[in-house]
PDB file of N, CA and C in Angstrom:
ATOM      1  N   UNK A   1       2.137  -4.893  16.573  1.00  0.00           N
ATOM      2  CA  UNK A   1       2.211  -4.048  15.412  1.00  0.00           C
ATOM      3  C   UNK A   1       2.176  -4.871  14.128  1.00  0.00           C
ATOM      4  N   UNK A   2       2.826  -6.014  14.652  1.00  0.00           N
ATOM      5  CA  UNK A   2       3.006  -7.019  13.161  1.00  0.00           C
ATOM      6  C   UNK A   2       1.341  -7.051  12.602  1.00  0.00           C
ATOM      7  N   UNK A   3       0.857  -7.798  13.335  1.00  0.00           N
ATOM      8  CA  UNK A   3      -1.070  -8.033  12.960  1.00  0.00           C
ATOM      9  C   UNK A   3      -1.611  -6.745  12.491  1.00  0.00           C
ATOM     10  N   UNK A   4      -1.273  -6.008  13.326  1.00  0.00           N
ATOM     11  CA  UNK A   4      -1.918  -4.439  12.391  1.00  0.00           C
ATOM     12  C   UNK A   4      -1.635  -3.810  11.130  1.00  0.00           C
ATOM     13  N   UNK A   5      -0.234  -4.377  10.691  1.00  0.00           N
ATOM     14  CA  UNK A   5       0.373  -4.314   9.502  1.00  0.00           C
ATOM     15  C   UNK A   5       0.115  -5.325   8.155  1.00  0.00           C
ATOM     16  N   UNK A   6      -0.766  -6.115   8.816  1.00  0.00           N
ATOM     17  CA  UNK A   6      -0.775  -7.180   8.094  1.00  0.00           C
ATOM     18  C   UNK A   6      -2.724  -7.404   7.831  1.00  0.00           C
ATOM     19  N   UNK A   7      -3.327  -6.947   8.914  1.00  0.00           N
ATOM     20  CA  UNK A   7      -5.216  -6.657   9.131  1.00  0.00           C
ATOM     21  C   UNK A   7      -5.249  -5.676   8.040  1.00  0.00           C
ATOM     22  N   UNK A   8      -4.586  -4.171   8.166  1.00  0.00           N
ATOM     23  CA  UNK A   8      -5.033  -3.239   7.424  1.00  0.00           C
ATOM     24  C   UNK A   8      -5.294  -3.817   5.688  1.00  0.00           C
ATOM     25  N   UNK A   9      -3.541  -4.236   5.344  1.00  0.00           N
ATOM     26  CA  UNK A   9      -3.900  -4.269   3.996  1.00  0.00           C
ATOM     27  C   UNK A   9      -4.620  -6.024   3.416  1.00  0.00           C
ATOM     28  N   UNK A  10      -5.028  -6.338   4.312  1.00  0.00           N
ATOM     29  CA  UNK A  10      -6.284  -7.573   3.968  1.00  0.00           C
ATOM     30  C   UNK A  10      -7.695  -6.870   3.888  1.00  0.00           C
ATOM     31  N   UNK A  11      -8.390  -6.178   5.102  1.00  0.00           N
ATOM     32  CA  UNK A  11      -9.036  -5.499   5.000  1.00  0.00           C
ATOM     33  C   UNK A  11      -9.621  -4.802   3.825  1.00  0.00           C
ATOM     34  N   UNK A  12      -8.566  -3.866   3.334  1.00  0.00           N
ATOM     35  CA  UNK A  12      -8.376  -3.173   2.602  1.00  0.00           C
ATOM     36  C   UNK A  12      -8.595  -4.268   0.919  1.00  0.00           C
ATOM     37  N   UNK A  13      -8.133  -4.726   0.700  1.00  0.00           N
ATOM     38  CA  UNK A  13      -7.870  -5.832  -0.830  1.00  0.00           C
ATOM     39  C   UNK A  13      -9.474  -6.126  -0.352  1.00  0.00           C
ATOM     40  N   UNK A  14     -10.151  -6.489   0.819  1.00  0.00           N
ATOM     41  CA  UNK A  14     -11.289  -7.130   0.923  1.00  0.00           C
ATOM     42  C   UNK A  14     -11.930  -6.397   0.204  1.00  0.00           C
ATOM     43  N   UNK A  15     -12.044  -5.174   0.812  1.00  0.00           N
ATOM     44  CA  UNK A  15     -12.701  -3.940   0.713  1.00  0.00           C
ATOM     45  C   UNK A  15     -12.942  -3.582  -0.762  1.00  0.00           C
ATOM     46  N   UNK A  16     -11.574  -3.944  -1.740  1.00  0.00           N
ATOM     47  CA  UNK A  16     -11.686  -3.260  -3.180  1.00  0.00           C
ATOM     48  C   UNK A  16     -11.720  -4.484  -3.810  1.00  0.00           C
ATOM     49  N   UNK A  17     -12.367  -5.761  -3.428  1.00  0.00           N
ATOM     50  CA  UNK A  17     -12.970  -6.735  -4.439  1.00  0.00           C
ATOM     51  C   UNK A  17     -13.938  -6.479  -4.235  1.00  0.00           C
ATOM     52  N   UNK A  18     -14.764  -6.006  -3.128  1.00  0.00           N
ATOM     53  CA  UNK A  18     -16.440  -5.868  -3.205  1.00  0.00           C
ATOM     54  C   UNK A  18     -16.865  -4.288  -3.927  1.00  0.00           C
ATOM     55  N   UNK A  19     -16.117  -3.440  -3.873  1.00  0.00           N
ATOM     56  CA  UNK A  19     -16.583  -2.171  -3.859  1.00  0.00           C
ATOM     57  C   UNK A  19     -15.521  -1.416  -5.289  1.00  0.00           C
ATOM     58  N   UNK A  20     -14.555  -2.072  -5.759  1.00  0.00           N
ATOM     59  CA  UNK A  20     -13.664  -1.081  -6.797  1.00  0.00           C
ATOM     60  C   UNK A  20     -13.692  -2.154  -8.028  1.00  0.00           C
ATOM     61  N   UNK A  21     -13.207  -1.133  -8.919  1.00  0.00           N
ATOM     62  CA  UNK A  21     -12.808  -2.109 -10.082  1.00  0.00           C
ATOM     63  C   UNK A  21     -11.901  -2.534 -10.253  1.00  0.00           C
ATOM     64  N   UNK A  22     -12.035  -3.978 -11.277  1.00  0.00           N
ATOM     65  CA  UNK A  22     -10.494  -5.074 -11.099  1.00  0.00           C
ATOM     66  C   UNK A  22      -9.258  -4.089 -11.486  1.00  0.00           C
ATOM     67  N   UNK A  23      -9.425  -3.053 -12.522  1.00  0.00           N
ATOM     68  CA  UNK A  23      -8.233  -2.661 -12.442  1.00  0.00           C
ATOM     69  C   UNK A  23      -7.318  -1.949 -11.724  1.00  0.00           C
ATOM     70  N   UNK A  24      -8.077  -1.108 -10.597  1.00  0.00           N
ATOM     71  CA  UNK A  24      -7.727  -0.899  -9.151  1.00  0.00           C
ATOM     72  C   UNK A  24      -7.151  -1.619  -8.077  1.00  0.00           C
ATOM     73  N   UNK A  25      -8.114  -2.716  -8.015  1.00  0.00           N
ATOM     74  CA  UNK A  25      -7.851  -4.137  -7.180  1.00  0.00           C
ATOM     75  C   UNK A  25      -6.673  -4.282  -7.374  1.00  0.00           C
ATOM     76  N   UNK A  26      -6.409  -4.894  -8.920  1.00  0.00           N
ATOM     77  CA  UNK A  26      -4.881  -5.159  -9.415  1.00  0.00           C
ATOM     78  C   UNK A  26      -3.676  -4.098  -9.125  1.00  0.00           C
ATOM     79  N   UNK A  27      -4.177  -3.193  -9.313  1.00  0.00           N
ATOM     80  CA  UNK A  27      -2.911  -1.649  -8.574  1.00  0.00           C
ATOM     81  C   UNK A  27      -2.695  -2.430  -6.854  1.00  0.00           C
ATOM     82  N   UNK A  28      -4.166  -2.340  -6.245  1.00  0.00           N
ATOM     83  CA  UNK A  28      -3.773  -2.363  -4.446  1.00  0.00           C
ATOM     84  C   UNK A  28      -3.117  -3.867  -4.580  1.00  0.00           C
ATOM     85  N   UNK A  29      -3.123  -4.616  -4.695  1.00  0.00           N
ATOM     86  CA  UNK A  29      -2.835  -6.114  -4.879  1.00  0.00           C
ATOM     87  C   UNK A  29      -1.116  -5.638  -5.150  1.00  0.00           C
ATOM     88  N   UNK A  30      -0.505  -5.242  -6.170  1.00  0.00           N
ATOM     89  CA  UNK A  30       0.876  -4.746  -6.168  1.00  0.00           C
ATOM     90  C   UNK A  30       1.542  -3.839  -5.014  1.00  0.00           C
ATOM     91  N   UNK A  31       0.545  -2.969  -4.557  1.00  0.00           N
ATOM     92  CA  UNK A  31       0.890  -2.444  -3.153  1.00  0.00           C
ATOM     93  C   UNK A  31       0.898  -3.049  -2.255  1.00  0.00           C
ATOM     94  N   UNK A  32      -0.073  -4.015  -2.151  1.00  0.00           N
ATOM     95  CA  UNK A  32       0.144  -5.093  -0.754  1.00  0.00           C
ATOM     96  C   UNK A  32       0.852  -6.209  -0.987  1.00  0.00           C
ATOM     97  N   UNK A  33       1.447  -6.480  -2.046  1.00  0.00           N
ATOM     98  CA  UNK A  33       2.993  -6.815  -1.647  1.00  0.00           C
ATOM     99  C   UNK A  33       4.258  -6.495  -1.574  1.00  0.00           C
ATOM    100  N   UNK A  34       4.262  -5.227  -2.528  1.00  0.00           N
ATOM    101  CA  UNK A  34       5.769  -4.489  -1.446  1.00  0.00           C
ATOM    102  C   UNK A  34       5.587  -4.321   0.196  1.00  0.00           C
ATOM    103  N   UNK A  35       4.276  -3.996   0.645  1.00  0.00           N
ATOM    104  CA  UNK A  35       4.171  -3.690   2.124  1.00  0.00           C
ATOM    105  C   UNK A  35       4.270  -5.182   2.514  1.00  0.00           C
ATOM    106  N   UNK A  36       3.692  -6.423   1.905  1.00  0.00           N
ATOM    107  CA  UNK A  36       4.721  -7.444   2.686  1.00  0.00           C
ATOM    108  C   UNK A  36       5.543  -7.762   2.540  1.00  0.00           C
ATOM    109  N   UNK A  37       6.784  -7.017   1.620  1.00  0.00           N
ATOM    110  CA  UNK A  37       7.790  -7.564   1.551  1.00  0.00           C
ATOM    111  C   UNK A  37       9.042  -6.145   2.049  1.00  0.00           C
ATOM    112  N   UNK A  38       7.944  -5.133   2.658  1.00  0.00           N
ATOM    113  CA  UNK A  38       8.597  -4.054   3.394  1.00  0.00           C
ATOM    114  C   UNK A  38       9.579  -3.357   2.484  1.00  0.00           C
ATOM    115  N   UNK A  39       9.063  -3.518   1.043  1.00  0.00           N
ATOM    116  CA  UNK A  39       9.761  -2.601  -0.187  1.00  0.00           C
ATOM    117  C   UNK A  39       8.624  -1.341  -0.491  1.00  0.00           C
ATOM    118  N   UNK A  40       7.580  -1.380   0.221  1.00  0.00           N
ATOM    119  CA  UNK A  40       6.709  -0.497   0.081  1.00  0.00           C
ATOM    120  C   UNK A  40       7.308   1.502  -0.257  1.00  0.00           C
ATOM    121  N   UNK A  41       8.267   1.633   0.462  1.00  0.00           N
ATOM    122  CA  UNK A  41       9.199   2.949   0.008  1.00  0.00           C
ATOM    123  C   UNK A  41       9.399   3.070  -1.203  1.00  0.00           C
ATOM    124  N   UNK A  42      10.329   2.364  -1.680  1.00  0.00           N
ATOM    125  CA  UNK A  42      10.831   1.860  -3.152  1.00  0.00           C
ATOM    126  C   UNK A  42       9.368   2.043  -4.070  1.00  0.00           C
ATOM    127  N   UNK A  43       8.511   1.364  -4.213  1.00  0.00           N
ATOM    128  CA  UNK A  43       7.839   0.752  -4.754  1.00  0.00           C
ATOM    129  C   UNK A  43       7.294   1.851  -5.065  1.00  0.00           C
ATOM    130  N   UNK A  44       6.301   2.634  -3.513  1.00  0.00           N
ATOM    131  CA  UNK A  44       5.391   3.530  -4.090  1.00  0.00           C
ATOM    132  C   UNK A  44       5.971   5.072  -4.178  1.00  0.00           C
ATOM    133  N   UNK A  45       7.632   5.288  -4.289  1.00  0.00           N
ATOM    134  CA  UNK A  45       8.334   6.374  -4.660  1.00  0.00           C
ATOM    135  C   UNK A  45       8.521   6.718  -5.834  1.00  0.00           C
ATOM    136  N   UNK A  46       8.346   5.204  -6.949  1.00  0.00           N
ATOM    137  CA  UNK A  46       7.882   5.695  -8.375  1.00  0.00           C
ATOM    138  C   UNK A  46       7.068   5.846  -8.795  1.00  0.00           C
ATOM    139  N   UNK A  47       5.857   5.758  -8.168  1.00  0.00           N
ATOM    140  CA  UNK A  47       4.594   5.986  -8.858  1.00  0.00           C
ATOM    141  C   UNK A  47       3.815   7.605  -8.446  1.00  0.00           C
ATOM    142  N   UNK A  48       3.687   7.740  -6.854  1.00  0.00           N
ATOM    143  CA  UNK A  48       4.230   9.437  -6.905  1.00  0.00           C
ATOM    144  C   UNK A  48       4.258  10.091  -5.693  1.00  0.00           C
ATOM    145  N   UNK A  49       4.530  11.189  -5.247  1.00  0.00           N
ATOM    146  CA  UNK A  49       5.073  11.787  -4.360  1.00  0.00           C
ATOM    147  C   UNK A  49       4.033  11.886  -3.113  1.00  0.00           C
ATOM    148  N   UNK A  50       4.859  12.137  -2.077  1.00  0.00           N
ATOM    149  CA  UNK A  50       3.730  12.181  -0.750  1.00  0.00           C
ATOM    150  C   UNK A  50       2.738  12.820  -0.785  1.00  0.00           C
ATOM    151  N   UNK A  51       2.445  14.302  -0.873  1.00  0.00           N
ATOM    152  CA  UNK A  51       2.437  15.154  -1.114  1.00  0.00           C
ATOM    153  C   UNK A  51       1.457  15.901  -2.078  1.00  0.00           C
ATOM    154  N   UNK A  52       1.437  14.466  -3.703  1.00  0.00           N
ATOM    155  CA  UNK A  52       0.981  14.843  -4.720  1.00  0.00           C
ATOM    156  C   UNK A  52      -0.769  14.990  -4.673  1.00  0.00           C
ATOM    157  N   UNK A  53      -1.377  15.218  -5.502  1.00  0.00           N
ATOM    158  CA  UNK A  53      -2.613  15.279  -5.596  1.00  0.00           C
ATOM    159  C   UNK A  53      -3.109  13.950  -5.984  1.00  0.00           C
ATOM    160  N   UNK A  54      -2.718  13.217  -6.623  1.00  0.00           N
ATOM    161  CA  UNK A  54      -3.130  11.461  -7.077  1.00  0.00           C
ATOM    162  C   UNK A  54      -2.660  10.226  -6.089  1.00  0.00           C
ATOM    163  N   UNK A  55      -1.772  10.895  -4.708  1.00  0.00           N
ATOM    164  CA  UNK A  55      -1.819  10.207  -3.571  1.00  0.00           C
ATOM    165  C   UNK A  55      -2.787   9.768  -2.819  1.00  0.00           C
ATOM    166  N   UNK A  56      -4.034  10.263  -3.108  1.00  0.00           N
ATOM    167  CA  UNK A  56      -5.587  10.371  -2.375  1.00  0.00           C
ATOM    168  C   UNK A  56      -5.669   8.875  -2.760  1.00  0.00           C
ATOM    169  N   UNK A  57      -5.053   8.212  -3.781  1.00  0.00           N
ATOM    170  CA  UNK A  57      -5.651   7.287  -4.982  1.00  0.00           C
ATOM    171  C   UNK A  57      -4.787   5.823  -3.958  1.00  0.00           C
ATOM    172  N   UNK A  58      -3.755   6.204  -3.238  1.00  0.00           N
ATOM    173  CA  UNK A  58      -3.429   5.048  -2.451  1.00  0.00           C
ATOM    174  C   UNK A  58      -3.250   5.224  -1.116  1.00  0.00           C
ATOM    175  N   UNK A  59      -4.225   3.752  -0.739  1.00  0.00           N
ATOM    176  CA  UNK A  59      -4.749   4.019   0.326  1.00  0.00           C
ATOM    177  C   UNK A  59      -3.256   2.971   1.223  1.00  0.00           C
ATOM    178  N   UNK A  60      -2.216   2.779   0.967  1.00  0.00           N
ATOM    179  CA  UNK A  60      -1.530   2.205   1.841  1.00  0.00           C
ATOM    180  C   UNK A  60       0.007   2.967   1.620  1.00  0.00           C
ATOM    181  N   UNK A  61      -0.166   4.344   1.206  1.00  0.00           N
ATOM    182  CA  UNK A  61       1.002   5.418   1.414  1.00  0.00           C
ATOM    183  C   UNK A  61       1.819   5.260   2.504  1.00  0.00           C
ATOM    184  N   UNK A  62       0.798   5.780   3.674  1.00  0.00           N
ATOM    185  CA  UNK A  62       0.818   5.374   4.881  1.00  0.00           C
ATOM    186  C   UNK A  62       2.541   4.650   5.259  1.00  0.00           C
ATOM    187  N   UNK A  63       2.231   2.997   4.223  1.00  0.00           N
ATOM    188  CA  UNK A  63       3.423   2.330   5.297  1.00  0.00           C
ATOM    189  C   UNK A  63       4.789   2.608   4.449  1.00  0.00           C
ATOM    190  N   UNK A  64       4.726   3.779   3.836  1.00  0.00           N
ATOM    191  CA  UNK A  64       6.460   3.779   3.726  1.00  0.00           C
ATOM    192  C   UNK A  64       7.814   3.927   4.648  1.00  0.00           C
ATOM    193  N   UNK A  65       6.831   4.830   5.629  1.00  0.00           N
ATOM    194  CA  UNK A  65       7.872   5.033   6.339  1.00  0.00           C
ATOM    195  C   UNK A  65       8.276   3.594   7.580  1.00  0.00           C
ATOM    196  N   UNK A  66       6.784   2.515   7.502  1.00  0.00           N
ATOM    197  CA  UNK A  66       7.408   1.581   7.847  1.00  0.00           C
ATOM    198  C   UNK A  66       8.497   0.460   7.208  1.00  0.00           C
ATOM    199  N   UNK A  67       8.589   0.719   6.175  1.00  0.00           N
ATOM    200  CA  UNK A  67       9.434   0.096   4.963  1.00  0.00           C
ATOM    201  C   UNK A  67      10.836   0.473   5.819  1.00  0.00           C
ATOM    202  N   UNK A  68      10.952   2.034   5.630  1.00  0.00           N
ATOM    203  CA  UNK A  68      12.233   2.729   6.086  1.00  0.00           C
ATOM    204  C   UNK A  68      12.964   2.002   7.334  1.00  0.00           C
ATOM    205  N   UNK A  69      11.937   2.147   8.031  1.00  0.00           N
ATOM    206  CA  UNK A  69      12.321   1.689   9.661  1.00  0.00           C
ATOM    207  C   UNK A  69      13.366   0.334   9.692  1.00  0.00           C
ATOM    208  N   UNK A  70      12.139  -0.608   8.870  1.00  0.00           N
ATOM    209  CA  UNK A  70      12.607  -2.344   8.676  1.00  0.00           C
ATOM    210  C   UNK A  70      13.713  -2.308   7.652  1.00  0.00           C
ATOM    211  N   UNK A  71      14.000  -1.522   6.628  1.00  0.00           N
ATOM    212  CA  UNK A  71      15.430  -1.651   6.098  1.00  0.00           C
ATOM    213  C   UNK A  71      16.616  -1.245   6.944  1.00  0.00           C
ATOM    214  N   UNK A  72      16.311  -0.195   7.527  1.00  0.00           N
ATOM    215  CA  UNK A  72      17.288   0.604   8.450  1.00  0.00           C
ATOM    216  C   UNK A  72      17.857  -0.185   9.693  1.00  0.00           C
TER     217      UNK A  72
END
């Protein structure tokens, strides 16, 4: 599980230096390090809700609830 947690959001950063703009990049780049530092809950609970309509906009939502798990 560790490698899969760790492939996705490389992948992913790969993915939005070839294809997004830097100021995006720079957003996922702040997301992929709360998810390695498993503050990913925290992190992406202020910016906005599960649920919301501008959630479409991050693509590593996903690991909050692994955040939860590893604090717990």
């Amino acid at each position: 599980m560790t490698l899969a947690l760790y492939a996705m959001p490389v992948a992913t950063f790969v993915f939005s230096l070839l294809f997004c703009f830097p100021e995006d990049t720079f957003h996922l780049a702040k997301d992929i390090l709360a998810v390695s530092t498993m503050t990913s809950n925290i992190f992406l609970s202020k910016q906005t809700g599960y649920f919301d309509t501008k959630a479409i906009d991050q693509p590593l939502l996903h690991t909050w609830s692994l955040s939860v798990e590893e604090q717990f």
